[in-house]
C-alpha atoms as a PDB file:
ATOM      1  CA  UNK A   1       0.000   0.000   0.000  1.00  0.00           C
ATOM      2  CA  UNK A   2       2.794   2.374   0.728  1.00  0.00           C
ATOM      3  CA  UNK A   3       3.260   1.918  -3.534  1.00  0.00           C
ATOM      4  CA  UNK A   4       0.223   3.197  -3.841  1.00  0.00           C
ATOM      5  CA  UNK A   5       0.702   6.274  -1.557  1.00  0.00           C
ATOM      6  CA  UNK A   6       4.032   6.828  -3.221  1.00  0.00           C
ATOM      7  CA  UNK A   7       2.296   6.516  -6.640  1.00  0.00           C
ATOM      8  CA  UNK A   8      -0.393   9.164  -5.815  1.00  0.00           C
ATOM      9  CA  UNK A   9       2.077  11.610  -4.727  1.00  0.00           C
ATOM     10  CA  UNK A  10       4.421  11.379  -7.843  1.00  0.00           C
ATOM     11  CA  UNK A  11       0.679  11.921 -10.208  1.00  0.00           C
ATOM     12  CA  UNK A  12       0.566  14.779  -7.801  1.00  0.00           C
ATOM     13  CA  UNK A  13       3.902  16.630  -9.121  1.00  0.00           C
ATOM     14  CA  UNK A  14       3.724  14.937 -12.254  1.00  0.00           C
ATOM     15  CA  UNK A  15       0.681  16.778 -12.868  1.00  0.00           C
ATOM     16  CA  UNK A  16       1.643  20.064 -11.857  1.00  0.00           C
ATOM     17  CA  UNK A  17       5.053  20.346 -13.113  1.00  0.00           C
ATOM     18  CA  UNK A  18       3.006  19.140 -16.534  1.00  0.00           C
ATOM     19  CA  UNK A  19       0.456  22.145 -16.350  1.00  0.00           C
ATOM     20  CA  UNK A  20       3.446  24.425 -15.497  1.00  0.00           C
ATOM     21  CA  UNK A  21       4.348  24.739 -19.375  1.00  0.00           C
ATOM     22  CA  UNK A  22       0.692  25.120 -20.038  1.00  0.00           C
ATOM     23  CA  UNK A  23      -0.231  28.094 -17.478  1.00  0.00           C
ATOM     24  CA  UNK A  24       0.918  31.746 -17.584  1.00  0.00           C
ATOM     25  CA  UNK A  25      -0.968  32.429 -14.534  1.00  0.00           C
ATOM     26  CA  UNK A  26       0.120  29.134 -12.417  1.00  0.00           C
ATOM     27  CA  UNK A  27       2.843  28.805  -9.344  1.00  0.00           C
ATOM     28  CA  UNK A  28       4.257  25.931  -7.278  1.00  0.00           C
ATOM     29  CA  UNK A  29       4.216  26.043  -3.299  1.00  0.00           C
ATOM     30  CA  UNK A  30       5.238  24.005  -0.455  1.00  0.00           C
ATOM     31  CA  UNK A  31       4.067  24.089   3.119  1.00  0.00           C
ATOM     32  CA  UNK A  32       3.965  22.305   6.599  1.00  0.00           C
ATOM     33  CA  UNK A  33       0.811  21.494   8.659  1.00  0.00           C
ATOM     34  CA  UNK A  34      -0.893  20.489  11.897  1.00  0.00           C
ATOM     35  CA  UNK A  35      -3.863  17.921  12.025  1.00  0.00           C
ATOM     36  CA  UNK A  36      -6.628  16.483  14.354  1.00  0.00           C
ATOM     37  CA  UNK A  37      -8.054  13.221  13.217  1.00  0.00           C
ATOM     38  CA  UNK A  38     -11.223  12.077  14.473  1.00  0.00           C
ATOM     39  CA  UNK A  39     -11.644   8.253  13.614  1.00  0.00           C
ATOM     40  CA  UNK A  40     -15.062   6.542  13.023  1.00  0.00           C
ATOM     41  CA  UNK A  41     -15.484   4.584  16.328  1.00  0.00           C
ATOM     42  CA  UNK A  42     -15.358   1.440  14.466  1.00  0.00           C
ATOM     43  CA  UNK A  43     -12.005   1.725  13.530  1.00  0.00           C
ATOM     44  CA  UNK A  44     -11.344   0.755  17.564  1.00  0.00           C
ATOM     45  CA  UNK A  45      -8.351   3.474  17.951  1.00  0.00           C
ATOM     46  CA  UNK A  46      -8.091   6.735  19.442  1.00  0.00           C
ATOM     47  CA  UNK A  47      -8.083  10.316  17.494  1.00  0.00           C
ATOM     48  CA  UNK A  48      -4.722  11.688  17.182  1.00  0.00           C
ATOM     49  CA  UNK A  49      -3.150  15.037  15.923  1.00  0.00           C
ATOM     50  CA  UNK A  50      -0.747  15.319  13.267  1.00  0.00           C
ATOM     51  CA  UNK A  51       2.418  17.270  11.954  1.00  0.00           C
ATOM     52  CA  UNK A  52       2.857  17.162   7.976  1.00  0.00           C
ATOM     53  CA  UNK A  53       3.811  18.738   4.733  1.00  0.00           C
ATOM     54  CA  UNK A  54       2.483  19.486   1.530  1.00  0.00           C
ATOM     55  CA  UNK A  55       3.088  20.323  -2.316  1.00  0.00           C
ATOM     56  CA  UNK A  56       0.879  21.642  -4.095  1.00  0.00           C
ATOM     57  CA  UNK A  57       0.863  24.106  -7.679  1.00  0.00           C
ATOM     58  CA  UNK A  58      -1.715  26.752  -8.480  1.00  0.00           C
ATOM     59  CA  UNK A  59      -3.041  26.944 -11.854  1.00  0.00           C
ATOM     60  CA  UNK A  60      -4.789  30.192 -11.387  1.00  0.00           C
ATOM     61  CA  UNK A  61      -6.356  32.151  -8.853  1.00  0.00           C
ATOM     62  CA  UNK A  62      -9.134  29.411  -8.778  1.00  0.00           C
ATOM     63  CA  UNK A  63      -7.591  25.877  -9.048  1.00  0.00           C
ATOM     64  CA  UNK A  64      -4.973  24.045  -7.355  1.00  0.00           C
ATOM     65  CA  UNK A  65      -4.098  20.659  -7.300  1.00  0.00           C
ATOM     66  CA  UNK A  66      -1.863  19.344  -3.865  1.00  0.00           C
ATOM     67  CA  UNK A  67      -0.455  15.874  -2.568  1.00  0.00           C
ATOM     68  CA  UNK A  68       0.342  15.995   1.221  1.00  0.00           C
ATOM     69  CA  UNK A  69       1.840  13.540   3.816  1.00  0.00           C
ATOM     70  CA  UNK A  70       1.311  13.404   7.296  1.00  0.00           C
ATOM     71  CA  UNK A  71       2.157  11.277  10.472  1.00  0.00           C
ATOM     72  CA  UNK A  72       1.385  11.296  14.078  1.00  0.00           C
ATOM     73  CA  UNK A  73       4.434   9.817  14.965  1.00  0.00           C
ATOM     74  CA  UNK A  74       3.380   6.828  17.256  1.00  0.00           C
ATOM     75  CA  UNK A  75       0.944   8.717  19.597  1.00  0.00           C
ATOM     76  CA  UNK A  76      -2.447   6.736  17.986  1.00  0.00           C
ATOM     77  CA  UNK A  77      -3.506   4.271  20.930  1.00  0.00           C
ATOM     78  CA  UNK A  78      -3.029   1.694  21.970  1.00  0.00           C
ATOM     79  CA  UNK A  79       0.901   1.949  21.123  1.00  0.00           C
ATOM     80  CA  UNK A  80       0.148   2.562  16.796  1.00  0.00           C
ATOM     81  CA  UNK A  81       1.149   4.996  14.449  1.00  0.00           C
ATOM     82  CA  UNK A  82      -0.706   6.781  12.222  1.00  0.00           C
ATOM     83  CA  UNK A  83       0.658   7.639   8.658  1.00  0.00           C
ATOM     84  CA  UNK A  84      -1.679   9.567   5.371  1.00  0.00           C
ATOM     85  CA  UNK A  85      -1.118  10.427   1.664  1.00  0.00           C
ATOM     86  CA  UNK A  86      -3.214  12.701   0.133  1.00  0.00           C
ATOM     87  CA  UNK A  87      -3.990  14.434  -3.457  1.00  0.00           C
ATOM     88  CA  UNK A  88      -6.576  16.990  -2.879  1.00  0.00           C
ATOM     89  CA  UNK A  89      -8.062  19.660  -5.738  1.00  0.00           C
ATOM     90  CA  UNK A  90      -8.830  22.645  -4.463  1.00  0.00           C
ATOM     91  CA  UNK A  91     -11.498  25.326  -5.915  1.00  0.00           C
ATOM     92  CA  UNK A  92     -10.974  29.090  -4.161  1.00  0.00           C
ATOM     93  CA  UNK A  93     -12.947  32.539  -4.348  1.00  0.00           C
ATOM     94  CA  UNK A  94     -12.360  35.389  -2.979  1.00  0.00           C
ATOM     95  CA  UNK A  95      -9.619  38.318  -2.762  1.00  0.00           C
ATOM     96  CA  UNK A  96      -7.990  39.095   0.975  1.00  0.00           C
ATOM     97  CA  UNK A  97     -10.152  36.374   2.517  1.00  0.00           C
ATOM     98  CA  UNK A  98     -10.550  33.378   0.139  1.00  0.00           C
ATOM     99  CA  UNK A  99     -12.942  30.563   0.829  1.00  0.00           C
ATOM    100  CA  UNK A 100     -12.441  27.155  -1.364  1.00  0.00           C
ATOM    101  CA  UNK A 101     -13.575  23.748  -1.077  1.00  0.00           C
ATOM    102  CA  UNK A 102     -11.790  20.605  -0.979  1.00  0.00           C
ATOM    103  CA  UNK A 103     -12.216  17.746  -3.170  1.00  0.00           C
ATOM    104  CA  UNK A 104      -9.656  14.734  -3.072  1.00  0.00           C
ATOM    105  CA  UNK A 105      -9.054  11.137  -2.015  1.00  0.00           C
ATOM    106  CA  UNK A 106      -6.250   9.773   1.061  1.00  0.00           C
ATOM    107  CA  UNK A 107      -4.157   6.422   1.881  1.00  0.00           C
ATOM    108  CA  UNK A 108      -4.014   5.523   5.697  1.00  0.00           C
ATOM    109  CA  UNK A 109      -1.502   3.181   7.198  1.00  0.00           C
ATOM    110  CA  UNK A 110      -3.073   2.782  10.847  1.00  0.00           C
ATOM    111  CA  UNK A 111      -0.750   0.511  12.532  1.00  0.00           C
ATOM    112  CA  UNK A 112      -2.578  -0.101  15.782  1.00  0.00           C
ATOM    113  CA  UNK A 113      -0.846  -2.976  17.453  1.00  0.00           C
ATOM    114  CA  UNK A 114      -3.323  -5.543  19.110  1.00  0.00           C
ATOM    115  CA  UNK A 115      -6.637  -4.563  17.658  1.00  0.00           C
ATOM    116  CA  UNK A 116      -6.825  -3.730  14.344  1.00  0.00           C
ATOM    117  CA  UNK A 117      -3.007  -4.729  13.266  1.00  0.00           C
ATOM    118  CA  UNK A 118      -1.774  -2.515  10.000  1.00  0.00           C
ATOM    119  CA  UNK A 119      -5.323  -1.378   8.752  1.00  0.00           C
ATOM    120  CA  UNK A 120      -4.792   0.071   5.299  1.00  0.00           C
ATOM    121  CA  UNK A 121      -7.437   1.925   3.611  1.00  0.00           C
ATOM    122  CA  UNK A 122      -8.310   4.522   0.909  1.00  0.00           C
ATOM    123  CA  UNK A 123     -11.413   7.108   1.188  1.00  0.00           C
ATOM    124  CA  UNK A 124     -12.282   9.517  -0.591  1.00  0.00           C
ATOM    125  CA  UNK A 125     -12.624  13.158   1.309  1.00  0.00           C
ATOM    126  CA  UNK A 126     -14.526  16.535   0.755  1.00  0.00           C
ATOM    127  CA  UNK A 127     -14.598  19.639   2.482  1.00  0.00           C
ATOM    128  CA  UNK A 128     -14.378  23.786   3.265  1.00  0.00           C
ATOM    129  CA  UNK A 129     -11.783  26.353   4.067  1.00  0.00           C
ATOM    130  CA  UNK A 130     -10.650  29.607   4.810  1.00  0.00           C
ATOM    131  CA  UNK A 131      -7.600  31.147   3.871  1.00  0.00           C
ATOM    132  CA  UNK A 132      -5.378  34.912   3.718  1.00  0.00           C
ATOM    133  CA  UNK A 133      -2.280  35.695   2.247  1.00  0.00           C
ATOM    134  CA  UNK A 134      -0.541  37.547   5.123  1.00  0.00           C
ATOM    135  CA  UNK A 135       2.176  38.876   2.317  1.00  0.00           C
ATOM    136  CA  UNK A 136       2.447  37.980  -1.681  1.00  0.00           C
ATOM    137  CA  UNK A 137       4.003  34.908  -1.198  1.00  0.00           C
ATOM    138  CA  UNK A 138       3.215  32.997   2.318  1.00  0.00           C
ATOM    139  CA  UNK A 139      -0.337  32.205   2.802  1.00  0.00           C
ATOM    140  CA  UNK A 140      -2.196  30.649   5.702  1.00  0.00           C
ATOM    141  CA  UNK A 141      -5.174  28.396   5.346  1.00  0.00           C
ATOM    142  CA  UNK A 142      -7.479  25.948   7.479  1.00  0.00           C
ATOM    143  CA  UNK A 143      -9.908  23.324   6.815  1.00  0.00           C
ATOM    144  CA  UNK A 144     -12.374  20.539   7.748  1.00  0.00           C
ATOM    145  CA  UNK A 145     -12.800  17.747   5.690  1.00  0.00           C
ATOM    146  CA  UNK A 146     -15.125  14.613   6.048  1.00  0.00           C
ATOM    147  CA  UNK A 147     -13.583  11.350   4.913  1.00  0.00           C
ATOM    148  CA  UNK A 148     -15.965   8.053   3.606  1.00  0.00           C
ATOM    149  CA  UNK A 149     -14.317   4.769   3.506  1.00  0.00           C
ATOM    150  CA  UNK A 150     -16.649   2.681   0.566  1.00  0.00           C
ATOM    151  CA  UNK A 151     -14.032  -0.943   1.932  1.00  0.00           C
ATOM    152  CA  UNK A 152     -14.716  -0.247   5.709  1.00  0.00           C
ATOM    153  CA  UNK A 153     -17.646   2.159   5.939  1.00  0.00           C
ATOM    154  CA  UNK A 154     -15.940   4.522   8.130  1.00  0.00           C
ATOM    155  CA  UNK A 155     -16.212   7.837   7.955  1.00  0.00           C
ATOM    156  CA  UNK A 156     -13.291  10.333   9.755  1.00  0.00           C
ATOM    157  CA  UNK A 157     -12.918  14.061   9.848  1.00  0.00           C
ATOM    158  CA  UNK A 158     -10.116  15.993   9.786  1.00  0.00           C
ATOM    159  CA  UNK A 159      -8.947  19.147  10.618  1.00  0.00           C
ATOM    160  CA  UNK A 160      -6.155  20.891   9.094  1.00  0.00           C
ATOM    161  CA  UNK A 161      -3.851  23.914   9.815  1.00  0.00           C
ATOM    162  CA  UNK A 162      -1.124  25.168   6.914  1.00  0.00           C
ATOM    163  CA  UNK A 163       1.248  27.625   6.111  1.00  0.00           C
ATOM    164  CA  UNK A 164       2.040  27.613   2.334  1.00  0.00           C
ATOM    165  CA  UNK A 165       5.278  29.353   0.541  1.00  0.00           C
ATOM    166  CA  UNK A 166       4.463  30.345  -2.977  1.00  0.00           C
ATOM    167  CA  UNK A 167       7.089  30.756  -5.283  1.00  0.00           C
ATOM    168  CA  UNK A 168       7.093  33.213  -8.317  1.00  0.00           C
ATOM    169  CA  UNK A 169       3.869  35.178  -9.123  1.00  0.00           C
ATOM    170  CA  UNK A 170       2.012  36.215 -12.157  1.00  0.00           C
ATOM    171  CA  UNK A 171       3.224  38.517 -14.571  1.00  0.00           C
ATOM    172  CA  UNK A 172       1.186  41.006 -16.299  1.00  0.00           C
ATOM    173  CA  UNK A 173       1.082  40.917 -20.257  1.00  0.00           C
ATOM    174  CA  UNK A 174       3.353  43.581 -21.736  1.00  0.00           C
ATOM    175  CA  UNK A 175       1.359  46.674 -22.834  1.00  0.00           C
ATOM    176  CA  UNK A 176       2.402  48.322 -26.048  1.00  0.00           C
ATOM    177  CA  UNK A 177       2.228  52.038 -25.122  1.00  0.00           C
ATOM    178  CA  UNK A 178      -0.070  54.297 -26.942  1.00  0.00           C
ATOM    179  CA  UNK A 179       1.694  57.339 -29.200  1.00  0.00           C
ATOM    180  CA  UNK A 180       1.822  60.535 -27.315  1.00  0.00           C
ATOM    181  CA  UNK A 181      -0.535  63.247 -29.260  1.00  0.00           C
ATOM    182  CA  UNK A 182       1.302  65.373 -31.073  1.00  0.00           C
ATOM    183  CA  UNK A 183       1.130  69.469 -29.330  1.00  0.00           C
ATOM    184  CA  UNK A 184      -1.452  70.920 -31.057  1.00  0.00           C
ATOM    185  CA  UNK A 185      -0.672  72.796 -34.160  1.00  0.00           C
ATOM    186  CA  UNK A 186      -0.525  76.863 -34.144  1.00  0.00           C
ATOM    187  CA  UNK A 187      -3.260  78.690 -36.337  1.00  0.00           C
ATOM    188  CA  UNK A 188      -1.465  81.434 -37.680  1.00  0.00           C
ATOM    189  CA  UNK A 189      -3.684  84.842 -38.854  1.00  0.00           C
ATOM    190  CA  UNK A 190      -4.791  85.079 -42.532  1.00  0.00           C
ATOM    191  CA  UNK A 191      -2.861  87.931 -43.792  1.00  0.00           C
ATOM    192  CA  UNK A 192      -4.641  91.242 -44.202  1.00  0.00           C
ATOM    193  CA  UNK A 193      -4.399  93.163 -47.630  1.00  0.00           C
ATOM    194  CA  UNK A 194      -3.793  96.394 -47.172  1.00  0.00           C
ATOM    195  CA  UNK A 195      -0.748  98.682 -47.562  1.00  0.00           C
ATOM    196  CA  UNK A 196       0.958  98.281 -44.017  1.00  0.00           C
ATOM    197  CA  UNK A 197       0.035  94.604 -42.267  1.00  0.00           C
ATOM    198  CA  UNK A 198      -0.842  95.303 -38.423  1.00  0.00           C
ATOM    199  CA  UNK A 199       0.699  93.655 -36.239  1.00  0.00           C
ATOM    200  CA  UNK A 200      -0.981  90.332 -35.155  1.00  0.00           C
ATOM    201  CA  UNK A 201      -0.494  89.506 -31.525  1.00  0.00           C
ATOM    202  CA  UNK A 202      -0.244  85.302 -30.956  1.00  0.00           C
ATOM    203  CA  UNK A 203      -2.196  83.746 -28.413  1.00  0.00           C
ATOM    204  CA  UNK A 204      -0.321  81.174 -26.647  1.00  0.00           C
ATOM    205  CA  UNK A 205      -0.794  77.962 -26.886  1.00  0.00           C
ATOM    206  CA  UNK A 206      -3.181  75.876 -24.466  1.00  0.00           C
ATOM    207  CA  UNK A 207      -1.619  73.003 -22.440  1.00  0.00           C
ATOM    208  CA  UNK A 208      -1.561  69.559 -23.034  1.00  0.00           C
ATOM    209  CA  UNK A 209      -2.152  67.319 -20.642  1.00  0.00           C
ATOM    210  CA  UNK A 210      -1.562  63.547 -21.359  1.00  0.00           C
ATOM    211  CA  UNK A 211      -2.340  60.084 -19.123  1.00  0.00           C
ATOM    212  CA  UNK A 212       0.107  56.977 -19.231  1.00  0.00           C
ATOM    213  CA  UNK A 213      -0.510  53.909 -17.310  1.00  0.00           C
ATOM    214  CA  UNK A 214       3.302  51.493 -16.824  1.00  0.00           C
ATOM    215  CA  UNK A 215       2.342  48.025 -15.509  1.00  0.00           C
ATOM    216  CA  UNK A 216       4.830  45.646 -13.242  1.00  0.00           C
ATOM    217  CA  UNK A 217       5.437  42.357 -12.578  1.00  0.00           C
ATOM    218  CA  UNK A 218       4.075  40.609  -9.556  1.00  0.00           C
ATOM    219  CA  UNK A 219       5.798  41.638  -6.632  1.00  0.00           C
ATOM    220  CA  UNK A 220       8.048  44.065  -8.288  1.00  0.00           C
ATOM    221  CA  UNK A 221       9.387  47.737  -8.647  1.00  0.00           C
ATOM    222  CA  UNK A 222      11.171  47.643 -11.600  1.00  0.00           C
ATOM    223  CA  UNK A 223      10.356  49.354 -14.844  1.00  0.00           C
ATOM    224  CA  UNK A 224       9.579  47.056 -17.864  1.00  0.00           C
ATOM    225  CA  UNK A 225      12.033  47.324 -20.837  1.00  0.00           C
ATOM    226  CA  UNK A 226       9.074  47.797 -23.176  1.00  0.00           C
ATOM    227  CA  UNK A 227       8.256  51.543 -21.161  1.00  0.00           C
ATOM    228  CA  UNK A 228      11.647  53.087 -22.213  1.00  0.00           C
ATOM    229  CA  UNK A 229      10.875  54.907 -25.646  1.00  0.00           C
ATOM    230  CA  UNK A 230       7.537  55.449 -24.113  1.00  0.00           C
ATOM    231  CA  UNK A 231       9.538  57.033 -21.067  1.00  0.00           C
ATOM    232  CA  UNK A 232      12.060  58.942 -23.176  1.00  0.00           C
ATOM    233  CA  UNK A 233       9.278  60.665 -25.391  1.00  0.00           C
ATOM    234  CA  UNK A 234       7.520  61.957 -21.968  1.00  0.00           C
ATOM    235  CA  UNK A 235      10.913  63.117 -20.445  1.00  0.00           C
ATOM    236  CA  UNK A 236      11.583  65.219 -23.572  1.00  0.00           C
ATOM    237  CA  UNK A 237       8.157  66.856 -22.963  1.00  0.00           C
ATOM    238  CA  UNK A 238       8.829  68.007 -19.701  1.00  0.00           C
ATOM    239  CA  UNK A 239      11.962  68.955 -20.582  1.00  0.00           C
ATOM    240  CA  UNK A 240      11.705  70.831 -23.756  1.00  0.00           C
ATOM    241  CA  UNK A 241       8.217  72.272 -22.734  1.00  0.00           C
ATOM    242  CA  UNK A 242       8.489  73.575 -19.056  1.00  0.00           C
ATOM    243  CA  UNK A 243       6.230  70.778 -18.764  1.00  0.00           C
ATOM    244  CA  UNK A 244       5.160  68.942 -14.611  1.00  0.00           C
ATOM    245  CA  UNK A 245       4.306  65.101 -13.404  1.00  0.00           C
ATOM    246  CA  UNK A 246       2.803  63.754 -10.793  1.00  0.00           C
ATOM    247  CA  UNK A 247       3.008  59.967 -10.904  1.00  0.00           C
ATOM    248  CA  UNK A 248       0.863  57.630  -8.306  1.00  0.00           C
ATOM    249  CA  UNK A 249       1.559  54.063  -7.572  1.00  0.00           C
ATOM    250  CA  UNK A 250      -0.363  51.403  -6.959  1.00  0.00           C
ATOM    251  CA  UNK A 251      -0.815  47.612  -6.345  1.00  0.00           C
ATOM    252  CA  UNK A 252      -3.041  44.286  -6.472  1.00  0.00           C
ATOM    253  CA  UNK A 253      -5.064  43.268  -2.759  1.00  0.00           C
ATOM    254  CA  UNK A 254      -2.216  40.268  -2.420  1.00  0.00           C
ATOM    255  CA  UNK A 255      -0.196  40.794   0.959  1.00  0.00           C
ATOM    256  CA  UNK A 256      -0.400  42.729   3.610  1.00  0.00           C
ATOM    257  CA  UNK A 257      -1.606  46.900   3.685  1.00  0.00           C
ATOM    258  CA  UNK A 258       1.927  48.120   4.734  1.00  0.00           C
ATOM    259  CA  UNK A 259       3.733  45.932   2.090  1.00  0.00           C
ATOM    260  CA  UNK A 260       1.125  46.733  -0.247  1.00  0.00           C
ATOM    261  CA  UNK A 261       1.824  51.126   0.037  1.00  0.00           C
ATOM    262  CA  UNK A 262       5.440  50.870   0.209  1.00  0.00           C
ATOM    263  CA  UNK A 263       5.444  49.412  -2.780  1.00  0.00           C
ATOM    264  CA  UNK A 264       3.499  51.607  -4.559  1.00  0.00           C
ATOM    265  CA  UNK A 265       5.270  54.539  -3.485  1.00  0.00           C
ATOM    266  CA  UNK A 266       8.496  52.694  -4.957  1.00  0.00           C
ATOM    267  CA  UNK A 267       7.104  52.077  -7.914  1.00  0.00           C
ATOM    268  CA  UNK A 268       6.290  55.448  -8.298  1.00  0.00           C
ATOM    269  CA  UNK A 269      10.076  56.602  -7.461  1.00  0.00           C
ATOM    270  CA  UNK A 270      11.153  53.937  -9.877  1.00  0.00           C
ATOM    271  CA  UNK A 271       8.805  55.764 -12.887  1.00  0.00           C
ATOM    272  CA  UNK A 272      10.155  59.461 -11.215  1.00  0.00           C
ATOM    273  CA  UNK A 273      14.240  57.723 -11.819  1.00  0.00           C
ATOM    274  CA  UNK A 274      13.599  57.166 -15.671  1.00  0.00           C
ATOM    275  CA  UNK A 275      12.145  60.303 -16.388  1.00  0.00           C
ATOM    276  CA  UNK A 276      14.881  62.509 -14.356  1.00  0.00           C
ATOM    277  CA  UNK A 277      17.953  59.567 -16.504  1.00  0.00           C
ATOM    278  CA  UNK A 278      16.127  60.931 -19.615  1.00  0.00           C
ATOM    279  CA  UNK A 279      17.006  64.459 -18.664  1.00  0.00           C
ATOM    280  CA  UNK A 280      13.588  65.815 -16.888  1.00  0.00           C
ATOM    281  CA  UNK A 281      13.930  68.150 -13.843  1.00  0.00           C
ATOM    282  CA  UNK A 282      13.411  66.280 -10.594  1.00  0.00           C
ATOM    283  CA  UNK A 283      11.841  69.177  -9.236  1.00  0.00           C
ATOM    284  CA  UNK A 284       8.685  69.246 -11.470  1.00  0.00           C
ATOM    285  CA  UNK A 285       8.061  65.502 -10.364  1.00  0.00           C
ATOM    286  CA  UNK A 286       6.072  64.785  -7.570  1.00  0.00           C
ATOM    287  CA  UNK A 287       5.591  60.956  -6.838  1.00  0.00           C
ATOM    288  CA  UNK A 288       2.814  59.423  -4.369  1.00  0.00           C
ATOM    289  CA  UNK A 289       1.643  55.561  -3.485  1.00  0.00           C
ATOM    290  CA  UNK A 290      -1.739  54.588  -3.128  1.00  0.00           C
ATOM    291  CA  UNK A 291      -1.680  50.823  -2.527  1.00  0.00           C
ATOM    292  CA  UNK A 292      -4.434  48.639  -3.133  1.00  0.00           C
ATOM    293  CA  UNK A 293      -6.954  51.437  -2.153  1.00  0.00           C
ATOM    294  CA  UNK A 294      -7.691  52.661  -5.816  1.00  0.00           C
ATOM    295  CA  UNK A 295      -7.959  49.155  -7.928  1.00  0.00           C
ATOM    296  CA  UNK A 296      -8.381  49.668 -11.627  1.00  0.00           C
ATOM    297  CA  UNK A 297      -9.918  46.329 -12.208  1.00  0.00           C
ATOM    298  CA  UNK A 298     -11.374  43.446 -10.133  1.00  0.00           C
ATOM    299  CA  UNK A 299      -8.848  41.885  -7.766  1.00  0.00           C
ATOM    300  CA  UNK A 300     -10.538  38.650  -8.113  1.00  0.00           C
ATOM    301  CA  UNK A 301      -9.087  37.241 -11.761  1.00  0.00           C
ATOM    302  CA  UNK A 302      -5.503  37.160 -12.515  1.00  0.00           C
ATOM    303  CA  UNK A 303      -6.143  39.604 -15.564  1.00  0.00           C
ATOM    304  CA  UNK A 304      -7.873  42.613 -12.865  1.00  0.00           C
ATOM    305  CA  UNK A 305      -4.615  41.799 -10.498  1.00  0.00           C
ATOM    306  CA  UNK A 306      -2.141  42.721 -13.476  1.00  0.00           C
ATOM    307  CA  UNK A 307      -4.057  45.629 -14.277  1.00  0.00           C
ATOM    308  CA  UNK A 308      -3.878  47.008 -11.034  1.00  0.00           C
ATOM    309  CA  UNK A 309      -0.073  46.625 -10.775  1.00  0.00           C
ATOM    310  CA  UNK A 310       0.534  49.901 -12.176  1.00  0.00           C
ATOM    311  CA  UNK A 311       1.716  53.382 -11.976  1.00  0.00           C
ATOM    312  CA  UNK A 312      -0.449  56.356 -13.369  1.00  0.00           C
ATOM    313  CA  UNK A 313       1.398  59.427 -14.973  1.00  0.00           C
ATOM    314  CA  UNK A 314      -0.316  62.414 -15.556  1.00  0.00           C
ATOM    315  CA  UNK A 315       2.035  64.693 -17.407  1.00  0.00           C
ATOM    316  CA  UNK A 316       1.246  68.388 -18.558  1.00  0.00           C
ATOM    317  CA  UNK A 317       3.255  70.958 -20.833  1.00  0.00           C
ATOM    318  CA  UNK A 318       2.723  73.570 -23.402  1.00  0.00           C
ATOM    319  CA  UNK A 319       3.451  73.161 -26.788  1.00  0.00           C
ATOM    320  CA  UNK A 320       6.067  75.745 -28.107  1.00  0.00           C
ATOM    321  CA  UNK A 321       4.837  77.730 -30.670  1.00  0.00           C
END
């Protein structure tokens, strides 16, 4: 039986690493856990808790598939041992507080000497959870689950603590930036015919104001290689035109508030650095972060999330004439 177990856990990561070339959106994570089991009273043993581990990969914000192990290291009674495989998919909604059920089948080895001897069995097991990522990548989750045994017709339930690690994080699609408008052209006086021409005073030109959105990466304050003619264009603006920013960062709902406006604000430094390498004045910058407070999108898909990851510029000059 312990085949078995080991065979369910390899379809586990087979299937994962498998979906990993077909996902975008999808991550790998590892965690440990603490357990209670409470054993149908037929299976003659006591309920015991646990310590275990798990591995599990996220194809998008609502699927995951995980295989998990865990053991109760010889405290089941009378004198046993309690060891379980699992290979659970998981279905989530949600943004800061996620909900998800539970949908997957176990292996037991209860080895409880004197009653039941090594009592191997498979069940299948369903239930609910709550979970919170506490920063972008470490998340903590609970659940209860209700196992069915169809070869004994026993039916356990378990309760499950877990800290996950998530490695990596989506990544927005690259945006191709729109052309800055052109300044608008200078309608010049239709000559008057008559001996001397008076002189025609020009009316200045009105200011242009223009709005550019730069996404980021998950997790990140760097500028994207694709911004830099974009970036370069803006800076002459300023430059050549007297011309003022005011840039505001902002983020996806993953991780904690703090985290979440820090980063925004560097973002928004990191946007204020290119403009000032390209030769705009510092001084006619002004950079703020707004967090997760002013969401462009839904922070429930993976698509709303990258939009959000963003920095706004709103960048005003006049034209010269």
């Amino acid at each position: 039986m312990k085949k078995l177990a080991i065979a369910i856990s390899a379809l586990a990561f087979a299937g994962a690493a498998s979906s990993a070339f077909s996902s975008d959106d999808g991550r790998f994570y590892v965690g440990g856990s603490t357990g209670f089991y409470k054993f149908d009273n037929d299976r003659n043993t006591s309920n015991t808790r646990t310590l275990g581990a798990q591995l599990g990969y996220q194809f998008n914000d609502n699927w995951a598939i995980e295989s998990s192990y865990a053991s109760d290291n010889g405290k089941l009674e009378p004198n046993g041992e309690l060891e379980a495989y699992g290979l659970s998919l998981i279905r989530s909604w949600g943004s800061d507080w996620r909900w998800h059920l539970i949908m997957g089948v176990a292996h037991f080895n209860l080895d409880v000497q004197g009653v039941n001897g090594n009592d191997n069995s498979e069940e299948v097991q369903a239930g609910f959870g709550l979970s919170r990522f506490v920063t972008n990548n470490i998340e903590l989750r609970g659940d209860l689950r209700l196992g069915y045994s169809f070869d004994d017709d026993d039916t356990d339930g378990i309760g499950t603590l877990s800290m996950n690690y998530y490695f990596g994080g989506n990544e927005p699609a690259k945006a191709t930036p729109a052309p800055m408008p052109a300044p608008r052209p200078v309608v010049m006086p239709e000559p008057v015919a008559e001996p001397v021409a008076p002189v025609v005073k020009q009316e200045p030109a009105a200011p242009v104001t223009i709005e550019r959105h730069y996404l980021f990466k998950f997790d990140s304050d760097k500028v994207q290689p694709s911004y830099e003619a974009d970036l370069q264009e803006a800076a002459s603006f300023i430059r050549d035109n007297d011309g003022t920013a005011v840039l505001e960062g902002h983020t996806d709902s993953m991780g904690a508030e703090s985290y979440n406006n820090a980063l925004s604000e560097r973002r928004a430094e990191a946007v204020k650095s290119k403009l000032v390498g390209y030769g705009a004045d510092g001084a006619v910058i002004s950079t703020s972060g707004a967090g997760a407070s002013k969401p462009a999108a839904s922070n429930n898909t993976a698509e709303g999330r990258a939009a959000n990851r963003r920095v706004e510029a709103t960048i005003t000059f006049t034209p010269e004439q």
